[in-house]
N, C-alpha and C. Protein backbone atom coordinates (compact mmCIF):
# COMPACT_ATOMS: atom_id res chain seq x y z
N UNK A 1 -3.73 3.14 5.99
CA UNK A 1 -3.89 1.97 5.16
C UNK A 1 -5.34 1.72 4.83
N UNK A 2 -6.36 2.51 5.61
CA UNK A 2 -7.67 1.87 5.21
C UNK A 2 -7.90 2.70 3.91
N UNK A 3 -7.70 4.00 4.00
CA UNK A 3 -7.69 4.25 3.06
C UNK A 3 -6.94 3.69 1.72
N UNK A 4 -5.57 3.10 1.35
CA UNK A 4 -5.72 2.21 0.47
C UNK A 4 -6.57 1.38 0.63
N UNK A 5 -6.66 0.68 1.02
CA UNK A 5 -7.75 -0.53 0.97
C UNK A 5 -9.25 -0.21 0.59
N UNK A 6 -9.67 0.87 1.18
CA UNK A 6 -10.88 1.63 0.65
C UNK A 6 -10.93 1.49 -0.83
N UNK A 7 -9.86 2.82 -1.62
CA UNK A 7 -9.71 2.77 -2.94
C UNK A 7 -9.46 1.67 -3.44
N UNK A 8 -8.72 0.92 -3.14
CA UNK A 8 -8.27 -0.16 -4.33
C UNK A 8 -9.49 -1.09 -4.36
N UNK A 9 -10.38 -1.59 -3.21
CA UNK A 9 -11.57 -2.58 -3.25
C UNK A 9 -13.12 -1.77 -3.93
N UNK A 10 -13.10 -0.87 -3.64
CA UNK A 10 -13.96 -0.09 -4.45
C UNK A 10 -14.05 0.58 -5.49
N UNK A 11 -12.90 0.93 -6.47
CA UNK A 11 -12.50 1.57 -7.82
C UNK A 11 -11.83 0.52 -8.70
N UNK A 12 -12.23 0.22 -9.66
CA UNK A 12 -11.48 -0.10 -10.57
C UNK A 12 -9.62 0.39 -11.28
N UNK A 13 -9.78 1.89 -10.45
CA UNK A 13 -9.02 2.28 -11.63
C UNK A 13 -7.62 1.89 -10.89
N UNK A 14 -7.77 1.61 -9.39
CA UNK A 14 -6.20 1.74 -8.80
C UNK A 14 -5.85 0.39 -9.29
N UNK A 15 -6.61 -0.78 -9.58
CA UNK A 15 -5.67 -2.07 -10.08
C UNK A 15 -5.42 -1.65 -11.30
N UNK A 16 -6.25 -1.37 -12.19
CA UNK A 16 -5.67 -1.05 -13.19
C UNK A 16 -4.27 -0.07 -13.91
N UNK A 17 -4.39 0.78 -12.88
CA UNK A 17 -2.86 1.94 -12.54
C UNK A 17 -1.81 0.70 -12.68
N UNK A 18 -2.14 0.29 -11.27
CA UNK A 18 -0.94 -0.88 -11.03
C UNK A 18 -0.57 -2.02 -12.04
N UNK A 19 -1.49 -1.91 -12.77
CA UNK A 19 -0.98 -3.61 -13.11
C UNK A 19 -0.43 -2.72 -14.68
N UNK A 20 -0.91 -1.56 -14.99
CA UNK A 20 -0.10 -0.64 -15.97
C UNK A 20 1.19 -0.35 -16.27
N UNK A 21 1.53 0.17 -15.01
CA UNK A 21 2.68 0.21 -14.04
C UNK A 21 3.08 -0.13 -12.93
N UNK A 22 3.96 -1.30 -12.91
CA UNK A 22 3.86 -1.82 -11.14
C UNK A 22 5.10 -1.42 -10.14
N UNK A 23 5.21 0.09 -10.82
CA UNK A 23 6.47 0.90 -9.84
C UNK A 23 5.57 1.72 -8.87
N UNK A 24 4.34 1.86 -9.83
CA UNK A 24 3.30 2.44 -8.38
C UNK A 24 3.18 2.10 -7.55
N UNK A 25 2.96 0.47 -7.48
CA UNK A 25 2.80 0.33 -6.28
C UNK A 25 3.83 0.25 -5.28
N UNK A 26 4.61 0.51 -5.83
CA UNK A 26 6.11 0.62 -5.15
C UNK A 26 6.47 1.62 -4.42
N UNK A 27 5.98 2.59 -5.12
CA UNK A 27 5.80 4.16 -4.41
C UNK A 27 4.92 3.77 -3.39
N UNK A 28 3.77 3.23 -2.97
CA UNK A 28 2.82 3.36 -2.30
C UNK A 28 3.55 2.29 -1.21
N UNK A 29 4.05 1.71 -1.42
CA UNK A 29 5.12 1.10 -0.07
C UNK A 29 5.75 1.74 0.49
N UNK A 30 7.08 2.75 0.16
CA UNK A 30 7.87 3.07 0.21
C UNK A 30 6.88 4.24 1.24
N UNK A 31 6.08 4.71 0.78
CA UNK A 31 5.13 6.33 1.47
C UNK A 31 4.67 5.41 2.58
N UNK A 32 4.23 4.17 2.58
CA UNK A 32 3.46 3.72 3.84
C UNK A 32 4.26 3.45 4.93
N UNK A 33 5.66 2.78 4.22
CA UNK A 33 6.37 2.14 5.32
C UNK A 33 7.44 3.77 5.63
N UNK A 34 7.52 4.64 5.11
CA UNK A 34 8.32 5.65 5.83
C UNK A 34 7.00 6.36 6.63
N UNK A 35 6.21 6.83 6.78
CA UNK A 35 4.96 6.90 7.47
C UNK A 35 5.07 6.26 9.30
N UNK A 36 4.99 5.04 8.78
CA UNK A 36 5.53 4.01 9.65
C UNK A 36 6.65 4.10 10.73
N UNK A 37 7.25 4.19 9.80
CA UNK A 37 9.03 4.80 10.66
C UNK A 37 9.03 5.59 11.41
N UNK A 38 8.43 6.43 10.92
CA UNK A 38 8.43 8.10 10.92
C UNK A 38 7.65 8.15 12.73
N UNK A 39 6.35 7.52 12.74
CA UNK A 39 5.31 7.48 13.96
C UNK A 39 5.07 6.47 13.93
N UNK A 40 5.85 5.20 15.42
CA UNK A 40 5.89 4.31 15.42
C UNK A 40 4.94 4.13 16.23
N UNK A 41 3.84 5.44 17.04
CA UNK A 41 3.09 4.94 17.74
C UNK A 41 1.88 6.09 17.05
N UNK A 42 0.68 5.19 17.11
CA UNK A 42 0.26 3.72 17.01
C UNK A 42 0.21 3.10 16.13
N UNK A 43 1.26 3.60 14.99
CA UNK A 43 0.70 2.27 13.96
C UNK A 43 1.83 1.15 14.29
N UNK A 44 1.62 0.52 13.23
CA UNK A 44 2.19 -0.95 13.66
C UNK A 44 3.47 -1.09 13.36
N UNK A 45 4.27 -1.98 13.38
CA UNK A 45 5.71 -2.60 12.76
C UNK A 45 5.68 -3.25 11.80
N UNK A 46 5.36 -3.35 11.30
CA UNK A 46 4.97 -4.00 9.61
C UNK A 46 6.46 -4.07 8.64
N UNK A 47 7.10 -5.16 8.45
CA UNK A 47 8.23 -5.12 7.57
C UNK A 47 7.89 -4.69 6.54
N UNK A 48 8.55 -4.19 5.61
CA UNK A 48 8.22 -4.04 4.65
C UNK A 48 7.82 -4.72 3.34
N UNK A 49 8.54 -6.15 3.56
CA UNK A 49 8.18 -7.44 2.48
C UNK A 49 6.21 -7.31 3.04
N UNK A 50 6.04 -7.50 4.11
CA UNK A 50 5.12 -7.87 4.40
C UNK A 50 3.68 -6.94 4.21
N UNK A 51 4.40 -5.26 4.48
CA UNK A 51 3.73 -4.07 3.57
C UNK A 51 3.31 -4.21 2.20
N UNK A 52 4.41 -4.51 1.35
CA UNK A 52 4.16 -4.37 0.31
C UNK A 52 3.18 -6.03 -0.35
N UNK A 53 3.15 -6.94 0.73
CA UNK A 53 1.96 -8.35 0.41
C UNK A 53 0.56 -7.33 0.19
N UNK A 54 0.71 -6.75 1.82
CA UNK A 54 -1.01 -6.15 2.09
C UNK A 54 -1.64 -5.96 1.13
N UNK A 55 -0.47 -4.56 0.62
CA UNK A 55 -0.88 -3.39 -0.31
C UNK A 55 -1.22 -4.54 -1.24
N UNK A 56 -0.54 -5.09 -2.00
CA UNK A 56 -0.98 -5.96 -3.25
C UNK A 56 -2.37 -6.72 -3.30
N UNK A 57 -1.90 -7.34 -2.11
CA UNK A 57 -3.57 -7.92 -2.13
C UNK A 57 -5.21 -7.66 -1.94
N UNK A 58 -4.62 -6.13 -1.99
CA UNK A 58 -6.23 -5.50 -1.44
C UNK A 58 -6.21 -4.85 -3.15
N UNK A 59 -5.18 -4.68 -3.99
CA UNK A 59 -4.90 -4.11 -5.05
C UNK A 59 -5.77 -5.51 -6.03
N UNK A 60 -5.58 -6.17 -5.96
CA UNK A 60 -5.64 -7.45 -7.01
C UNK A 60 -7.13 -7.95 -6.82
C-alpha cells in the first residue's frame, strides 16, 4: 500500500487515470484486498469497504 500511496501523492497522473475511469480504482482494490487474503500475516485485516476509502483518499 505504500507504494500506492507513494504514486498517487506524488504524480499527477494516477488521479487523473481515476477520475477518467473510476473502474481503476476498482481493480486496485480488488489486487490489494486479494493480496490481503492471500498473506494474512503481516499485513492487516482491512475490509474491503474500508480498502477501497484508503485507496481513494490518498488518490484525491
Amino acid at each position: 500500500m505504500e507504494d500506492w500511496r507513494g504514486i498517487t501523492i506524488t504524480t499527477e497522473t494516477v488521479p487523473r487515470f481515476l477520475s477518467e475511469d473510476p473502474n481503476r480504482h476498482e481493480g486496485w482494490v480488488d489486487w490489494y484486498d486479494t493480496r490481503f487474503s492471500r498473506n494474512p500475516e503481516p499485513w492487516p485485516d482491512i475490509p474491503e469497504d474500508e480498502l477501497r476509502t484508503i485507496l481513494r483518499e490518498w488518490a484525491e
